[in-house]
C-alpha atoms as a PDB file:
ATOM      1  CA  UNK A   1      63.543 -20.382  10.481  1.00  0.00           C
ATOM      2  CA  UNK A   2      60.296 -18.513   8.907  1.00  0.00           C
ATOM      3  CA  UNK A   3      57.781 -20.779   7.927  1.00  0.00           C
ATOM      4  CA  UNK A   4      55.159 -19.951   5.827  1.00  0.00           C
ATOM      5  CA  UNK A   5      51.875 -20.562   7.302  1.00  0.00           C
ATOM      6  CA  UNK A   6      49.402 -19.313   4.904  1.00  0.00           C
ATOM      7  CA  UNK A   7      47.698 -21.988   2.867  1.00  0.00           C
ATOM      8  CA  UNK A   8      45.296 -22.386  -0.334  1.00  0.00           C
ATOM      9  CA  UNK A   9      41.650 -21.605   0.246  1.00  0.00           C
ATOM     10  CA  UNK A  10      40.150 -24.925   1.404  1.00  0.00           C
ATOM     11  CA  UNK A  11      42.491 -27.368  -0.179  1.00  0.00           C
ATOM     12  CA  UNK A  12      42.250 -30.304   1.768  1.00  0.00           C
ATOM     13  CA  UNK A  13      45.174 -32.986   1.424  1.00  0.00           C
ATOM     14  CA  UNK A  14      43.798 -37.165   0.672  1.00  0.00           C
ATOM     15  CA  UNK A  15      46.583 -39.078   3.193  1.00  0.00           C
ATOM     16  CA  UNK A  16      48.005 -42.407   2.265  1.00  0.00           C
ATOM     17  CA  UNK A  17      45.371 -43.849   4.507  1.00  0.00           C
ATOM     18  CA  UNK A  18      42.640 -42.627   2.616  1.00  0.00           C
ATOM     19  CA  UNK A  19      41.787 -39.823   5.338  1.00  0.00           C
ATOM     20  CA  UNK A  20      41.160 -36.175   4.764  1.00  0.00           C
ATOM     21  CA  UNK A  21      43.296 -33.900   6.212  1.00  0.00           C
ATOM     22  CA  UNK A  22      43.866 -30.186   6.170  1.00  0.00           C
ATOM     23  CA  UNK A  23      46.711 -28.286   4.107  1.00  0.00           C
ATOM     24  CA  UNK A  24      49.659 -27.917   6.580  1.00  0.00           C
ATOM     25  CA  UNK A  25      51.894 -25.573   4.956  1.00  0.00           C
ATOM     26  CA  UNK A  26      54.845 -26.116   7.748  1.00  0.00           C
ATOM     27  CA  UNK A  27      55.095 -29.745   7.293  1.00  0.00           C
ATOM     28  CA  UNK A  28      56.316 -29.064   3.217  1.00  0.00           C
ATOM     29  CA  UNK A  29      58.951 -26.806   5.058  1.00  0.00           C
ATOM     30  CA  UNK A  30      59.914 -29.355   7.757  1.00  0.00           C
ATOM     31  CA  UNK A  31      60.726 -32.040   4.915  1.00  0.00           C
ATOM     32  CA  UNK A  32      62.492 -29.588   2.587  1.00  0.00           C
ATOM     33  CA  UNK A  33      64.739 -28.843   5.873  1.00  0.00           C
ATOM     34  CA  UNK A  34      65.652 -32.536   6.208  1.00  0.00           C
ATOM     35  CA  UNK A  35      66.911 -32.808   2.884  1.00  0.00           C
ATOM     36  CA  UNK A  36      69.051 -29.693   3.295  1.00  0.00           C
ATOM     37  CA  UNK A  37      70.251 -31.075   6.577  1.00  0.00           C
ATOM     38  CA  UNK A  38      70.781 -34.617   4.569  1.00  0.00           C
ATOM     39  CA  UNK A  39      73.354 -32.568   2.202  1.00  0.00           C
ATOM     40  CA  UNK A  40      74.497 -29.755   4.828  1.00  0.00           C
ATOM     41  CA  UNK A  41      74.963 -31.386   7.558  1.00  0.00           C
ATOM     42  CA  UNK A  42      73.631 -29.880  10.756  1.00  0.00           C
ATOM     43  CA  UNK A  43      75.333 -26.877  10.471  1.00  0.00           C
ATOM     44  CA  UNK A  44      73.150 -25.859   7.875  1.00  0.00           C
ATOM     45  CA  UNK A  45      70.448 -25.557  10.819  1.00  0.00           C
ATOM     46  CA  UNK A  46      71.736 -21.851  11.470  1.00  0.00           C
ATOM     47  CA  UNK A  47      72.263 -20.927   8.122  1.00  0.00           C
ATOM     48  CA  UNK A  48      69.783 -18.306   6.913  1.00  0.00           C
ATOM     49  CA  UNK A  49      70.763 -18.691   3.320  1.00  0.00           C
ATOM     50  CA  UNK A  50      69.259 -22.203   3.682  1.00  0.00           C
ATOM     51  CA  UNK A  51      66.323 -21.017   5.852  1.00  0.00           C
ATOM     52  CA  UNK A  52      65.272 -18.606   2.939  1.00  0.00           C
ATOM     53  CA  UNK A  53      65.683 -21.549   0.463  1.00  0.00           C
ATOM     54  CA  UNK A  54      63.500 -23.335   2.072  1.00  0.00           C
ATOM     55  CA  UNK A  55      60.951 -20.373   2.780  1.00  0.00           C
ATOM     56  CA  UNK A  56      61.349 -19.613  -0.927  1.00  0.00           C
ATOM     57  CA  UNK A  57      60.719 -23.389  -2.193  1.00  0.00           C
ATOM     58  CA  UNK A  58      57.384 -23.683  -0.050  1.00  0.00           C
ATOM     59  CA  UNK A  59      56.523 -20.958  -1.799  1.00  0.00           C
ATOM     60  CA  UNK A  60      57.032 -22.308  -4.780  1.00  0.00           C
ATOM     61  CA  UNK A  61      54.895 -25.295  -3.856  1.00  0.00           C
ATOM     62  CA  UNK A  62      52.364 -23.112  -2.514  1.00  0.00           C
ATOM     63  CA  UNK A  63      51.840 -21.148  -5.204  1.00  0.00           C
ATOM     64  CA  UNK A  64      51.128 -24.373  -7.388  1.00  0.00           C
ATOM     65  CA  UNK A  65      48.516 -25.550  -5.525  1.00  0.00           C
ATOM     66  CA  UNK A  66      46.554 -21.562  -5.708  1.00  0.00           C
ATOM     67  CA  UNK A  67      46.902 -21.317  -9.487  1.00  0.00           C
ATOM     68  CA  UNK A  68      45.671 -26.034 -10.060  1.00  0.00           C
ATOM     69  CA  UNK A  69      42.996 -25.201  -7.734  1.00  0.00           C
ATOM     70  CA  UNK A  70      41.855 -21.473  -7.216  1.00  0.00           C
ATOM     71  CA  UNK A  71      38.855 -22.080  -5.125  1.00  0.00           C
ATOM     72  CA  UNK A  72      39.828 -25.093  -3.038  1.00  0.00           C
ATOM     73  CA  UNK A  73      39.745 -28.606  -3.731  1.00  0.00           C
ATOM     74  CA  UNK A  74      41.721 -31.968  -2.579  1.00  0.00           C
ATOM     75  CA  UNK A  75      45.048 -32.881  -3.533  1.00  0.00           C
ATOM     76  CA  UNK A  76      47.026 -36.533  -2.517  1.00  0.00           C
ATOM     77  CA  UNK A  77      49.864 -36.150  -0.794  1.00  0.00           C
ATOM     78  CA  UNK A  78      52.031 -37.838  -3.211  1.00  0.00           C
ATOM     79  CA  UNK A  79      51.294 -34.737  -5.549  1.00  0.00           C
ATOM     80  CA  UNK A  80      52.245 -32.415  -2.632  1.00  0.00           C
ATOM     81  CA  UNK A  81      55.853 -34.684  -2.593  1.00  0.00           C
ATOM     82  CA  UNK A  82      56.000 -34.748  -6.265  1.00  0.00           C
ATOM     83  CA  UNK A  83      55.753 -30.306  -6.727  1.00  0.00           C
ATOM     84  CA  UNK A  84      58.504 -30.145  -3.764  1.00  0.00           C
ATOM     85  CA  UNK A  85      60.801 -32.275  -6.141  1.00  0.00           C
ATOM     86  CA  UNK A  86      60.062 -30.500  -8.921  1.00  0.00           C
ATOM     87  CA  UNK A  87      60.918 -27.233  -7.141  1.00  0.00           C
ATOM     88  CA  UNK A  88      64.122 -28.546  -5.740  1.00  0.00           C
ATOM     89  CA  UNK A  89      65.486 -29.700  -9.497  1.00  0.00           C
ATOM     90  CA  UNK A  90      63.944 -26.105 -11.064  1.00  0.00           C
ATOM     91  CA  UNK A  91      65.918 -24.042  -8.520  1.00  0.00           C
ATOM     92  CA  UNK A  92      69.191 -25.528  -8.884  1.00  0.00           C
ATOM     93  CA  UNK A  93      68.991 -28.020  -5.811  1.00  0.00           C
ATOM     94  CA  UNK A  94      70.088 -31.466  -7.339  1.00  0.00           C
ATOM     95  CA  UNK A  95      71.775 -33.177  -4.235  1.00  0.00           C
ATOM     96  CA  UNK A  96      68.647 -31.557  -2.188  1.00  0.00           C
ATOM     97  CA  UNK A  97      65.959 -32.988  -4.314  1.00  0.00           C
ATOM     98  CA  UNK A  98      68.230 -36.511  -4.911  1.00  0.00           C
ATOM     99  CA  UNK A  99      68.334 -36.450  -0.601  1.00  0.00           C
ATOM    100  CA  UNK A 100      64.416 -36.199  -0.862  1.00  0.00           C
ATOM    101  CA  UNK A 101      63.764 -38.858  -3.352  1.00  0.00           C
ATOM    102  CA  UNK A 102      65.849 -41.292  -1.133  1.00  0.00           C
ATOM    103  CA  UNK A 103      63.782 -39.842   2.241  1.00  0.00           C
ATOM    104  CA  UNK A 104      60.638 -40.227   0.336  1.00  0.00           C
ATOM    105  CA  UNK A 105      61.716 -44.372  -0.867  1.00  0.00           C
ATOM    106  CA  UNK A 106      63.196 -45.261   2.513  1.00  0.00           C
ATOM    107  CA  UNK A 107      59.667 -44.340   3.834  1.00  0.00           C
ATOM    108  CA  UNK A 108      58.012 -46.048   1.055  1.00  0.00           C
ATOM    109  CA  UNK A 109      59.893 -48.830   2.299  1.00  0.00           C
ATOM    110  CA  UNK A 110      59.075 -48.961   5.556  1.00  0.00           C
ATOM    111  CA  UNK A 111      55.400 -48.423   4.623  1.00  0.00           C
ATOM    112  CA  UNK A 112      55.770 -51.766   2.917  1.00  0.00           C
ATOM    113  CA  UNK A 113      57.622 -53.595   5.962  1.00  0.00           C
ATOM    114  CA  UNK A 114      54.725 -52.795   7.889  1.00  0.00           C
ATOM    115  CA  UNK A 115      52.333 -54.416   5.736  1.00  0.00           C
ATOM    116  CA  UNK A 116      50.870 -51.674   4.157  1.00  0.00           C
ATOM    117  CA  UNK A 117      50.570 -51.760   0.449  1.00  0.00           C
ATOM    118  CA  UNK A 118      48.520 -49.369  -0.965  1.00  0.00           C
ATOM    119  CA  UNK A 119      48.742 -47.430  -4.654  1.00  0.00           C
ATOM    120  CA  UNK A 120      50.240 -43.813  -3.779  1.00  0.00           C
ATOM    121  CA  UNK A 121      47.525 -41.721  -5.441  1.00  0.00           C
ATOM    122  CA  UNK A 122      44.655 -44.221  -6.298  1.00  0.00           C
ATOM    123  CA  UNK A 123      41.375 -44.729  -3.871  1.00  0.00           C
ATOM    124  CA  UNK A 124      38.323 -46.481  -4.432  1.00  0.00           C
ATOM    125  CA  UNK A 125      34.744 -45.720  -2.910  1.00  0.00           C
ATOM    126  CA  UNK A 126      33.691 -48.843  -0.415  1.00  0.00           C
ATOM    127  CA  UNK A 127      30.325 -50.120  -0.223  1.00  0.00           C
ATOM    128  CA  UNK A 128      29.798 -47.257   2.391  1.00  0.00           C
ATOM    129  CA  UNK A 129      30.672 -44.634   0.388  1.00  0.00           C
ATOM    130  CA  UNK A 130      34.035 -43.891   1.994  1.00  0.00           C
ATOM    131  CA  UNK A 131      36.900 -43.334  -0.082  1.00  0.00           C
ATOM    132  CA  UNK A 132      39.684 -46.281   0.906  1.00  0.00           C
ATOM    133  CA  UNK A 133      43.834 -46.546  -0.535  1.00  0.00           C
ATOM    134  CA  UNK A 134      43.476 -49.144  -3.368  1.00  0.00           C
ATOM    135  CA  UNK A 135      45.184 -51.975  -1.587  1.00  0.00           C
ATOM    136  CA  UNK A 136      47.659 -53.893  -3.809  1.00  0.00           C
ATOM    137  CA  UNK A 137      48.608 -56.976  -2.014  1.00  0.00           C
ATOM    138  CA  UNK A 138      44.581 -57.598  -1.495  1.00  0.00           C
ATOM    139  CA  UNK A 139      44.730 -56.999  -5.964  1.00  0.00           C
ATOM    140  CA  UNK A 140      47.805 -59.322  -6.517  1.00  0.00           C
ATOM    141  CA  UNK A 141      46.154 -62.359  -4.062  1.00  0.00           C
ATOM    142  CA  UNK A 142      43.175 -62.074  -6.292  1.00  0.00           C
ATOM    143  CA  UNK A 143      45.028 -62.701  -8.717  1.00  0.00           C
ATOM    144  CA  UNK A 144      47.089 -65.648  -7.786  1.00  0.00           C
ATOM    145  CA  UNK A 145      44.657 -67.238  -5.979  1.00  0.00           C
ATOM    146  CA  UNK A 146      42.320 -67.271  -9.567  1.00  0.00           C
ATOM    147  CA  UNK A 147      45.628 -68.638 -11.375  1.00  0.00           C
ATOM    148  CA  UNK A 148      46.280 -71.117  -9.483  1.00  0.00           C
ATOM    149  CA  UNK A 149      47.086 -74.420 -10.736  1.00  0.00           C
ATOM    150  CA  UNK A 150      47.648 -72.474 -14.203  1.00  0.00           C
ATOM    151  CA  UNK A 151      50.630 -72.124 -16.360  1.00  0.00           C
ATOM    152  CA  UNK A 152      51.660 -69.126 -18.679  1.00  0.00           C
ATOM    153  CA  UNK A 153      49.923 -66.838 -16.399  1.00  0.00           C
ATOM    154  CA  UNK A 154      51.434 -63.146 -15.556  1.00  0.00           C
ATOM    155  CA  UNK A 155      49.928 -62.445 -12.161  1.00  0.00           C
ATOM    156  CA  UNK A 156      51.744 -58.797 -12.075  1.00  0.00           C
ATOM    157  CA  UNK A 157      51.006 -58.158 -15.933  1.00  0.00           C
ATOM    158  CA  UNK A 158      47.077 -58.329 -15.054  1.00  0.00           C
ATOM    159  CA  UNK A 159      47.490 -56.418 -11.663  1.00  0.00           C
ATOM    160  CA  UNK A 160      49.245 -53.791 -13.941  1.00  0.00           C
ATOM    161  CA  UNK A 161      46.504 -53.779 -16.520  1.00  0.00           C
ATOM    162  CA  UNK A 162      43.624 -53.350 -13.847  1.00  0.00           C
ATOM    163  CA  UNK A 163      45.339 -50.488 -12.197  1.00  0.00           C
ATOM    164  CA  UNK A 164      46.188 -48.437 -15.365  1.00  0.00           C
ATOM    165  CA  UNK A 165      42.455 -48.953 -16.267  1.00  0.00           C
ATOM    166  CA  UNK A 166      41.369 -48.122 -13.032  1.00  0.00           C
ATOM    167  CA  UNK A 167      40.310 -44.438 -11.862  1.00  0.00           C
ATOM    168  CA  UNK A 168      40.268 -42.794  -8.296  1.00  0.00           C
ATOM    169  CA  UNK A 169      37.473 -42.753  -6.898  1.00  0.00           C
ATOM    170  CA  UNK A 170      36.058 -46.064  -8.747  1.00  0.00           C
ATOM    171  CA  UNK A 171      33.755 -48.258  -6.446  1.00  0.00           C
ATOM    172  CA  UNK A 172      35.065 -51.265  -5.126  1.00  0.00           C
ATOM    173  CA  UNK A 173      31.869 -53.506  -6.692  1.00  0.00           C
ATOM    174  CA  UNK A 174      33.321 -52.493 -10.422  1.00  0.00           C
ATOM    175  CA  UNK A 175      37.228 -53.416  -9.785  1.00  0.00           C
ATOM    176  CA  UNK A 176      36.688 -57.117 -10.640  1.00  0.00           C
ATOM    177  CA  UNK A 177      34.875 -56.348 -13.936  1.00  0.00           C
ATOM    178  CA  UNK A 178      38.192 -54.023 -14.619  1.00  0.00           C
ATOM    179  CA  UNK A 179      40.378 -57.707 -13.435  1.00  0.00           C
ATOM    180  CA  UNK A 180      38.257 -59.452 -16.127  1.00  0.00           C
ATOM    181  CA  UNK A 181      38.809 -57.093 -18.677  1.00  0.00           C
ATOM    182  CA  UNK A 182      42.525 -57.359 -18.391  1.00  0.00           C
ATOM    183  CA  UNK A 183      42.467 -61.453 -18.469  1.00  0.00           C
ATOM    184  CA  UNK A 184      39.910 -61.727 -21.039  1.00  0.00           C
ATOM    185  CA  UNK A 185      41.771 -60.072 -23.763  1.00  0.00           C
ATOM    186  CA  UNK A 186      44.556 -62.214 -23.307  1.00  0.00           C
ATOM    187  CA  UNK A 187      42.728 -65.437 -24.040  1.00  0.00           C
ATOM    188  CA  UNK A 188      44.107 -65.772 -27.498  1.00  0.00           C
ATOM    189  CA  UNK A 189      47.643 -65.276 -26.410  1.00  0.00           C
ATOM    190  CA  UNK A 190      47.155 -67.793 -23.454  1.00  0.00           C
ATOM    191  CA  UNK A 191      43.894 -70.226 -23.826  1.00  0.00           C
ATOM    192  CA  UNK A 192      44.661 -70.674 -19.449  1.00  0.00           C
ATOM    193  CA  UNK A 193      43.258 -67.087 -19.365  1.00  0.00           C
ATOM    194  CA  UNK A 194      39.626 -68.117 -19.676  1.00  0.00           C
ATOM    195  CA  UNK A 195      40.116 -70.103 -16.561  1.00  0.00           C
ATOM    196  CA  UNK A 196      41.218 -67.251 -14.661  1.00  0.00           C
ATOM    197  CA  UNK A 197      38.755 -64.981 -15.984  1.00  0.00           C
ATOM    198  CA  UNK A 198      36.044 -67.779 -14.989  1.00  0.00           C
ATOM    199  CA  UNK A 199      36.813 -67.908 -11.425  1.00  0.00           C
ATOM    200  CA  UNK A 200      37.246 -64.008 -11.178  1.00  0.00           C
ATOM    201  CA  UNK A 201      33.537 -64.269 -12.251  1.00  0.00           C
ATOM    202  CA  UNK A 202      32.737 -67.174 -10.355  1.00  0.00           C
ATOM    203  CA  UNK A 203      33.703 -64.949  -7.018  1.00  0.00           C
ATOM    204  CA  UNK A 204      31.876 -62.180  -8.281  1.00  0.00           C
ATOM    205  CA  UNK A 205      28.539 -63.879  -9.077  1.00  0.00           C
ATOM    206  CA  UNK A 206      29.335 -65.991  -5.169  1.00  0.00           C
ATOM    207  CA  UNK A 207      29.941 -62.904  -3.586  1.00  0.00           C
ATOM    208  CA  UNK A 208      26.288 -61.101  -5.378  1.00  0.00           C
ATOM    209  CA  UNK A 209      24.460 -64.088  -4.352  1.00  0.00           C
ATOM    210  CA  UNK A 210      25.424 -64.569  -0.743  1.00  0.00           C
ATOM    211  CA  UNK A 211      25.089 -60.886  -0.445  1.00  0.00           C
ATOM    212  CA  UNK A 212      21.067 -61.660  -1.769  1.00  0.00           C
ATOM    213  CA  UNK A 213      20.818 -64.210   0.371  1.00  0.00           C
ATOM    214  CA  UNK A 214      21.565 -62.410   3.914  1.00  0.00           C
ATOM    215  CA  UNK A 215      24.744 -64.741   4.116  1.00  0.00           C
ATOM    216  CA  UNK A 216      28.287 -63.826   4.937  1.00  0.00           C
ATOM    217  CA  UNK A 217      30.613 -63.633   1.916  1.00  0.00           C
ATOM    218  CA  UNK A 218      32.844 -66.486   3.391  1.00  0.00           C
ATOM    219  CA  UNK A 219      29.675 -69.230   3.236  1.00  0.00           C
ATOM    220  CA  UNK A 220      30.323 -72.155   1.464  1.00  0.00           C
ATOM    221  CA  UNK A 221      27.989 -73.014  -1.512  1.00  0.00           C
ATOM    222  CA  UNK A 222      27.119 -76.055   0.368  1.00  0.00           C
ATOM    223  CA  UNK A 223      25.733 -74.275   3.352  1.00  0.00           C
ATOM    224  CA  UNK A 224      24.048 -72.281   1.099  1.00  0.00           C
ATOM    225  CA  UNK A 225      21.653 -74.739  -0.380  1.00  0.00           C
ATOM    226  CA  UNK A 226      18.980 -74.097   1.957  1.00  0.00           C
ATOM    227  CA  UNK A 227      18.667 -70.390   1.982  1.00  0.00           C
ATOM    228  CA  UNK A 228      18.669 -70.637  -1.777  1.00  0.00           C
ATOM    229  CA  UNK A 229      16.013 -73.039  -2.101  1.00  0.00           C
ATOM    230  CA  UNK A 230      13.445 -71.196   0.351  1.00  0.00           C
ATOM    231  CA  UNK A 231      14.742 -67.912  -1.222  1.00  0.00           C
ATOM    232  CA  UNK A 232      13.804 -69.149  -4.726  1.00  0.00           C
ATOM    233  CA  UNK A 233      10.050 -70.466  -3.379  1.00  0.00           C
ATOM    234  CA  UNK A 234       9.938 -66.824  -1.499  1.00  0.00           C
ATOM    235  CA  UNK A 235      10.091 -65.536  -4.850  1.00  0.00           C
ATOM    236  CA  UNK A 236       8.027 -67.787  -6.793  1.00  0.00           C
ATOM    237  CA  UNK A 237      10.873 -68.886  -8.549  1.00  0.00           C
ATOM    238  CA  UNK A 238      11.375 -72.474  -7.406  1.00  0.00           C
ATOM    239  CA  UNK A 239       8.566 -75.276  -6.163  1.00  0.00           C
ATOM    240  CA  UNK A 240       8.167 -75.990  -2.462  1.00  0.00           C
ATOM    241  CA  UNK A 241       8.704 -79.504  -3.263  1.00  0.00           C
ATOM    242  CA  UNK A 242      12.288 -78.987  -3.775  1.00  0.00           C
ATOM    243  CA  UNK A 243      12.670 -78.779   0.293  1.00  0.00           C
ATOM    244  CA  UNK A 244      11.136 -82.300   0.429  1.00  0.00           C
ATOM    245  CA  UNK A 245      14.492 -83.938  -0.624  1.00  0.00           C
ATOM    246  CA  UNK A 246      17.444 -84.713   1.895  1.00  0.00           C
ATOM    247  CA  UNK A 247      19.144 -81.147   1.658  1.00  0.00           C
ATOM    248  CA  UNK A 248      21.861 -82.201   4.082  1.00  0.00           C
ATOM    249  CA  UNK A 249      22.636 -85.061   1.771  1.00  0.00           C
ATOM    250  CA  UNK A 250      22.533 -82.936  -1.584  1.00  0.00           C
ATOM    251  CA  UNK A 251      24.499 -80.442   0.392  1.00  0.00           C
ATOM    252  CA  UNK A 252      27.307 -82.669   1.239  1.00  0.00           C
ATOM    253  CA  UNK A 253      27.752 -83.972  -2.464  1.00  0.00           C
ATOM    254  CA  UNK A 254      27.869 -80.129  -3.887  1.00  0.00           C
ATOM    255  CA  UNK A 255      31.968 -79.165  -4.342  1.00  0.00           C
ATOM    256  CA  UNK A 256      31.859 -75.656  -5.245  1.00  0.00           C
ATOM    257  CA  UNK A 257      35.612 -76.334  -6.498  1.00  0.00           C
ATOM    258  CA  UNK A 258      34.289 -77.622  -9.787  1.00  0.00           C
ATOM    259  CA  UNK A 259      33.659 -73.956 -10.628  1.00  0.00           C
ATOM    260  CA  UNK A 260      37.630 -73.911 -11.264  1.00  0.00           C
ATOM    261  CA  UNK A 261      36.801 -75.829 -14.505  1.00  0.00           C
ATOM    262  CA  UNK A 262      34.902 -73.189 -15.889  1.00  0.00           C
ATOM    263  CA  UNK A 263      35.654 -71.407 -19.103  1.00  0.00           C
ATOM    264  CA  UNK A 264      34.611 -67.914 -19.210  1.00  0.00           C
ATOM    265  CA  UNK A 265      32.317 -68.475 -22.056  1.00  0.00           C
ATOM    266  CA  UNK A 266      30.557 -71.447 -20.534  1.00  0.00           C
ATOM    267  CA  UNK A 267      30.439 -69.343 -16.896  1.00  0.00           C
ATOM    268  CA  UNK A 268      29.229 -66.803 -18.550  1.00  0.00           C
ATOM    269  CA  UNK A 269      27.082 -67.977 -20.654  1.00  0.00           C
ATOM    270  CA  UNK A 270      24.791 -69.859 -17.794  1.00  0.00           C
ATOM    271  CA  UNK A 271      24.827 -66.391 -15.904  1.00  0.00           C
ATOM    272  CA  UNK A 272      23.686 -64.665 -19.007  1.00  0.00           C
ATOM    273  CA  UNK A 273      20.444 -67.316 -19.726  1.00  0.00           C
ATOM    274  CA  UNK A 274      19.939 -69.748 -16.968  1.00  0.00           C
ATOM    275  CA  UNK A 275      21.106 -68.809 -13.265  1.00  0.00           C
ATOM    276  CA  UNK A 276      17.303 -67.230 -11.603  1.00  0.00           C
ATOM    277  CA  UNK A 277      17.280 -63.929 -10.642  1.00  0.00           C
ATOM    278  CA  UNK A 278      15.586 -61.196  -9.213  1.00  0.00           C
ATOM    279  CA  UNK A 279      15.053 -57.445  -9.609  1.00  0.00           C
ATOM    280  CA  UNK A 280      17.983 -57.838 -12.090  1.00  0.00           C
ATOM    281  CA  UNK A 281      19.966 -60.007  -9.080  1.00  0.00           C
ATOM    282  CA  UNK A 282      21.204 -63.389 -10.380  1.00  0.00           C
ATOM    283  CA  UNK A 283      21.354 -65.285  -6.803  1.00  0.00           C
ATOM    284  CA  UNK A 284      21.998 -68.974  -7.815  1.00  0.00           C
ATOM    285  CA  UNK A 285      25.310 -69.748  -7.456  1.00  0.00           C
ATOM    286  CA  UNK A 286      27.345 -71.901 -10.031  1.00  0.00           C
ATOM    287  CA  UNK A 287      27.343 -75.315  -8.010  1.00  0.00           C
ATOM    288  CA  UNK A 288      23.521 -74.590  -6.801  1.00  0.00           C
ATOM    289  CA  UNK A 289      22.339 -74.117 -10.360  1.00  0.00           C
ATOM    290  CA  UNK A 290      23.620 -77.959 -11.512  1.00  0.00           C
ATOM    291  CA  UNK A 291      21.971 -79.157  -8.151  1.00  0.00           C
ATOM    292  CA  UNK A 292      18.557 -77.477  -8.722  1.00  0.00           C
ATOM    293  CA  UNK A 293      18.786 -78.799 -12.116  1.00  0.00           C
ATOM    294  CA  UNK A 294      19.200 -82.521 -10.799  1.00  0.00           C
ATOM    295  CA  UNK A 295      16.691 -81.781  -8.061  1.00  0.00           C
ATOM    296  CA  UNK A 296      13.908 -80.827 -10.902  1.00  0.00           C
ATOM    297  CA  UNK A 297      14.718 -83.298 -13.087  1.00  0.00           C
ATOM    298  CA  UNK A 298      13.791 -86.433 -10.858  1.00  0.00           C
END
């Protein structure tokens, strides 16, 4: 078989893993072959008629790719699949191209089976900078775990709001202001919406604050008392005398589930006028606001 080896000036290919990895022209060849073979049978290994087909539908695919992006650039590899289909279907090659869509869902589905769950062409930008495969499953527990408890709620409607308002590339910090966007505007269908658009902000404001604090993001508002309070007299923000009162005692009554009661209005309401901040960073948590407010007032 000749396989075309040239490739696109600097076109670099995003895998479903999020890594980068060079433009392999033979590897568009190799799958068209396996859908021949699918329809041909093996015999079709020695036919030359097939091996030109397949030399003249990389091609194709090739040539794509030089006139999108001219001087280089980086494609996903579900875009490289989705120009080999269209190739196949343009040329005449039906049962081909139906072989490939099946190859391309049976590996789909084994992607799946193996736990990964990841959006085929959207990535979002981690806290480092890297670029990461929006994860799905980690989108749709979100989800469920904020609507729990909750009738009338369509966990899969909102995970298919976020992602059509979502955009690759997006950092990771602004995908739960996109989730809040999608449950917020369905408060007047479903008045349980503002709950779940509460504790979607509740996490993010727990998550900023422990963040602020030097704590680890799975810290309980409890244990977080402390920190808070010296962080807040750090600052200038809060009186020393606060740490003269039995933390461990105050700490034990705190039950940062109460936050589940939240409306959005009322949550967000207290973040926009009373939680303390710093350099723009509100740090009190829900449940540590309502105890600094008893602690001052006695």
């Amino acid at each position: 078989m000749s396989i075309i080896t040239s490739t696109p000036g600097q076109i670099q290919v995003i895998k479903r893993t999020g890594e980068i990895a060079s433009f392999n022209a033979e590897k568009i060849s190799v799958a068209i072959g396996k859908a021949f073979l699918a329809v041909e049978g093996q015999q079709g290994a020695d036919s030359s008629r097939i091996h030109d087909r397949i030399t003249q539908l990389t091609e194709m695919v090739l040539n794509t790719f030089n006139r999108r992006l001219p001087s280089g650039g980086t494609i996903h590899i579900e875009e490289i699949q989705d120009q080999v289909e269209l190739a196949l279907m343009r040329t005449g090659e039906q049962k081909v191209a139906r072989a490939y869509v099946i190859y391309r869902d049976q590996r789909a589905t084994a992607r799946q089976q193996t736990g990964a769950n990841h959006h085929p062409t959207l990535q979002i930008t981690d806290a480092k900078g890297q670029l990461q495969p929006l994860d799905l499953d980690a989108l749709t527990t979100t989800i469920e775990i904020a609507s729990e408890g909750l009738e009338g709620i369509d966990v899969q409607a909102i995970v298919d709001e976020t992602v059509k308002n979502l955009y690759n590339g997006v950092k990771e910090s602004d995908i739960a202001t996109t989730m809040m966007m999608a449950t917020r505007t369905r408060i007047e269908q479903e008045p349980n919406y503002t709950y779940v658009t509460a504790r979607l902000l509740s996490n993010e404001l727990v998550s900023t604050g422990l963040e602020f604090l030097g704590l680890s993001t799975d810290t309980l508002e409890n244990d977080a008392l402390e920190t808070f309070l010296k962080k807040g007299i750090e600052l200038d923000l809060l009186s020393a005398d606060l740490l003269n009162f039995d933390l461990a005692k105050l700490a034990a009554a705190i039950q940062p589930e109460r936050s589940n009661q939240f409306t959005y209005l009322g949550l967000q309401t207290l973040f926009d006028r009373y939680f303390i901040h710093s350099n723009g960073v509100r740090f009190e948590l829900p449940q540590l606001f309502f105890m600094r407010v008893s602690m001052v007032s006695h």
